[in-house]
Protein backbone atom coordinates (compact mmCIF):
# COMPACT_ATOMS: atom_id res chain seq x y z
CA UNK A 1 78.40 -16.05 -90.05
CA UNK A 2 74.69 -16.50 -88.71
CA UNK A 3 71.14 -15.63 -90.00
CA UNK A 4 68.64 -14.68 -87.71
CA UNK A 5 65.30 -15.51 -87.74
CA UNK A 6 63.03 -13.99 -84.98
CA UNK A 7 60.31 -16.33 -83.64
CA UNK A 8 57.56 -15.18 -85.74
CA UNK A 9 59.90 -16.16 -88.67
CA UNK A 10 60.72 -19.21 -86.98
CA UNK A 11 56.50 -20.15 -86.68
CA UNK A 12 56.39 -19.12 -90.34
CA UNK A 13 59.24 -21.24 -91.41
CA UNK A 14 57.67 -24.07 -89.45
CA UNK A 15 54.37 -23.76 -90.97
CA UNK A 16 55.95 -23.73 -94.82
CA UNK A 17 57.00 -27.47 -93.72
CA UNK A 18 53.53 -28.62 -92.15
CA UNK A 19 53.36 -32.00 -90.64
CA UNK A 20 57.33 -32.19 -90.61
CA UNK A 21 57.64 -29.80 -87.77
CA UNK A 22 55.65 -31.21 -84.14
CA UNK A 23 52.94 -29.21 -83.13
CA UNK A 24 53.70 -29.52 -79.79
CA UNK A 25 56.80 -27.21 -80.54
CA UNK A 26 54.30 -24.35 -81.98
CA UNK A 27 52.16 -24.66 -78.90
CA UNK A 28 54.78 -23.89 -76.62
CA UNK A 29 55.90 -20.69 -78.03
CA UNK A 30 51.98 -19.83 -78.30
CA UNK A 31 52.05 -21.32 -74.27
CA UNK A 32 55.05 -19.14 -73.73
CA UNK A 33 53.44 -15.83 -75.15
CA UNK A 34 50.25 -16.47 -73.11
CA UNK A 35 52.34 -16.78 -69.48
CA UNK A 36 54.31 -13.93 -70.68
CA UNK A 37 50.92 -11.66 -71.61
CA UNK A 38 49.28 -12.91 -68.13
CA UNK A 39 52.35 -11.11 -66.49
CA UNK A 40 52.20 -7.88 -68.56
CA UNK A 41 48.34 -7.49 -67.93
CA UNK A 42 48.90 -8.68 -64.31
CA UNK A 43 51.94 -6.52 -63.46
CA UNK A 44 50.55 -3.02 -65.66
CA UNK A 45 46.22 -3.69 -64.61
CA UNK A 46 45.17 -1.43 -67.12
CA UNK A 47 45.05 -4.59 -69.94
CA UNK A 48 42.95 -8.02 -70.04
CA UNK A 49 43.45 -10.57 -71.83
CA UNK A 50 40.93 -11.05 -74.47
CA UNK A 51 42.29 -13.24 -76.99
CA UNK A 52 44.87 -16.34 -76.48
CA UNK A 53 48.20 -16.43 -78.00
CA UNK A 54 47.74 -17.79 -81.36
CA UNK A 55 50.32 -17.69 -84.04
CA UNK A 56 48.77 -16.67 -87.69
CA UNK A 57 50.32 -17.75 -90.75
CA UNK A 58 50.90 -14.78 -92.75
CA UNK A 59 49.12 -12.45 -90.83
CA UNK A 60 50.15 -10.66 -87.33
CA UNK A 61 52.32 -13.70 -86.54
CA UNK A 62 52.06 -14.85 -82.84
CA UNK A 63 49.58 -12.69 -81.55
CA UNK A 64 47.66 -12.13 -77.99
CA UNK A 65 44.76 -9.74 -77.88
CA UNK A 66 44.30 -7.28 -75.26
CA UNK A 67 41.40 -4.95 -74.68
CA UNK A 68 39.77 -2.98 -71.53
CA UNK A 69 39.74 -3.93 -67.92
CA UNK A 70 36.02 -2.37 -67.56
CA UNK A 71 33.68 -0.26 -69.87
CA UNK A 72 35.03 2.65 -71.22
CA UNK A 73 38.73 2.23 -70.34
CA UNK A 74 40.51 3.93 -73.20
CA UNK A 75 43.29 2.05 -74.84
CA UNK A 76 46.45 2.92 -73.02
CA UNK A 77 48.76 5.15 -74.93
CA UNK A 78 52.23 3.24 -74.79
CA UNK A 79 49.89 0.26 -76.16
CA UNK A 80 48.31 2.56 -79.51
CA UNK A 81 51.62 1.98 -80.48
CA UNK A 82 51.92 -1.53 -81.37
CA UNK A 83 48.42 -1.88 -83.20
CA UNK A 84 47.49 1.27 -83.97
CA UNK A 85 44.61 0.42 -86.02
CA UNK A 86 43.07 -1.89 -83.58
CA UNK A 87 39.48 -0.86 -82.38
CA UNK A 88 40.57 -0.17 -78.91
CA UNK A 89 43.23 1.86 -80.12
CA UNK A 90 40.93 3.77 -82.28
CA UNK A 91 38.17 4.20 -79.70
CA UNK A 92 35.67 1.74 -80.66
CA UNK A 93 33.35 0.26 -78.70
CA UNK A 94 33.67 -3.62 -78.89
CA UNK A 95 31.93 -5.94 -76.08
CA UNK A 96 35.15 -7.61 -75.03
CA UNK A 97 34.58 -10.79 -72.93
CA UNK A 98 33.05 -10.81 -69.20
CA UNK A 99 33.07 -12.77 -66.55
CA UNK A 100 29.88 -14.37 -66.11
CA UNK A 101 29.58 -13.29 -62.01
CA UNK A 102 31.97 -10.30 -62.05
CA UNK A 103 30.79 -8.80 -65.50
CA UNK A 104 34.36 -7.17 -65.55
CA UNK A 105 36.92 -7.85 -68.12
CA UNK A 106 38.88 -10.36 -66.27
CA UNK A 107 40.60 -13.12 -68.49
CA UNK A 108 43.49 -14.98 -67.31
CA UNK A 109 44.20 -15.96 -70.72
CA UNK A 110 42.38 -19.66 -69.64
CA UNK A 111 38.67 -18.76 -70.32
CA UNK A 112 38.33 -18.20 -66.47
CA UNK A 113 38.19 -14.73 -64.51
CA UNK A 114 41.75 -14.03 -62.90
CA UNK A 115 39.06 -12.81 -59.67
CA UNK A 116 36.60 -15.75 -59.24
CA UNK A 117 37.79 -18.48 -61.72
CA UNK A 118 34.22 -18.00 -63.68
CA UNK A 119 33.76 -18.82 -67.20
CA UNK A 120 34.47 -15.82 -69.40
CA UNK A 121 31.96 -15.38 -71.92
CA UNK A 122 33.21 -13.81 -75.65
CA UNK A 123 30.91 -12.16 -77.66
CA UNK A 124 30.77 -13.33 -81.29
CA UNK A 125 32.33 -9.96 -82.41
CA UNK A 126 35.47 -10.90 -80.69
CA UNK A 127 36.08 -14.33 -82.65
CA UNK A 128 37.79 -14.39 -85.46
């Protein structure tokens, strides 16, 4: 007999037991999801990056925001699906972050344009 738990159960689970479970092994699934969201926005360049994997207790789980490439790119329709009440989904207009030479939607995930390595800048309205 077995009882699965996928890993956004597992991050939950961790977090009920606090300081008994290391850190370090919640960063590397959050590390994980980031490489594996850098790929996805890489391989499909219709995404960016505009949030970092983070895993949120008891809400979303372990979660990495995309948003547009440039101005005006409308939310692709295979992605709707998974947040469906995001404001990208829903059409909004958001100022997601920019690269400071570029001014395009870049983010390798690292704060740095995926084109020039500049700092990204993020508007306030995309912090949490």
């Amino acid at each position: 007999m077995a009882h699965y738990l996928n890993v956004d159960q597992l991050l939950e689970e961790a977090a009920n037991h606090g300081d008994k479970i290391p850190a370090p092994h919640i960063r590397a699934l959050e590390s994980a999801a980031q490489a594996l969201a850098f790929a996805i926005a890489t391989v499909r360049g219709d995404v960016a990056i505009i949030e970092d994997a983070s895993f949120q207790s008891g809400f979303g789980g372990l979660c990495v925001g995309f948003g547009p490439v440039n101005d005006g790119d409308e939310c692709p329709e295979d992605f709707r699906d998974y947040d469906p009440s995001s404001t990208w989904a829903e059409g909004e207009d958001e100022e997601p972050p920019r690269c400071t030479k570029t001014g395009q939607h870049r983010d390798t995930g690292r704060g740095v344009c995926c084109d020039c390595d500049a700092i990204i800048e993020t508007s306030s309205a995309w912090k949490a």
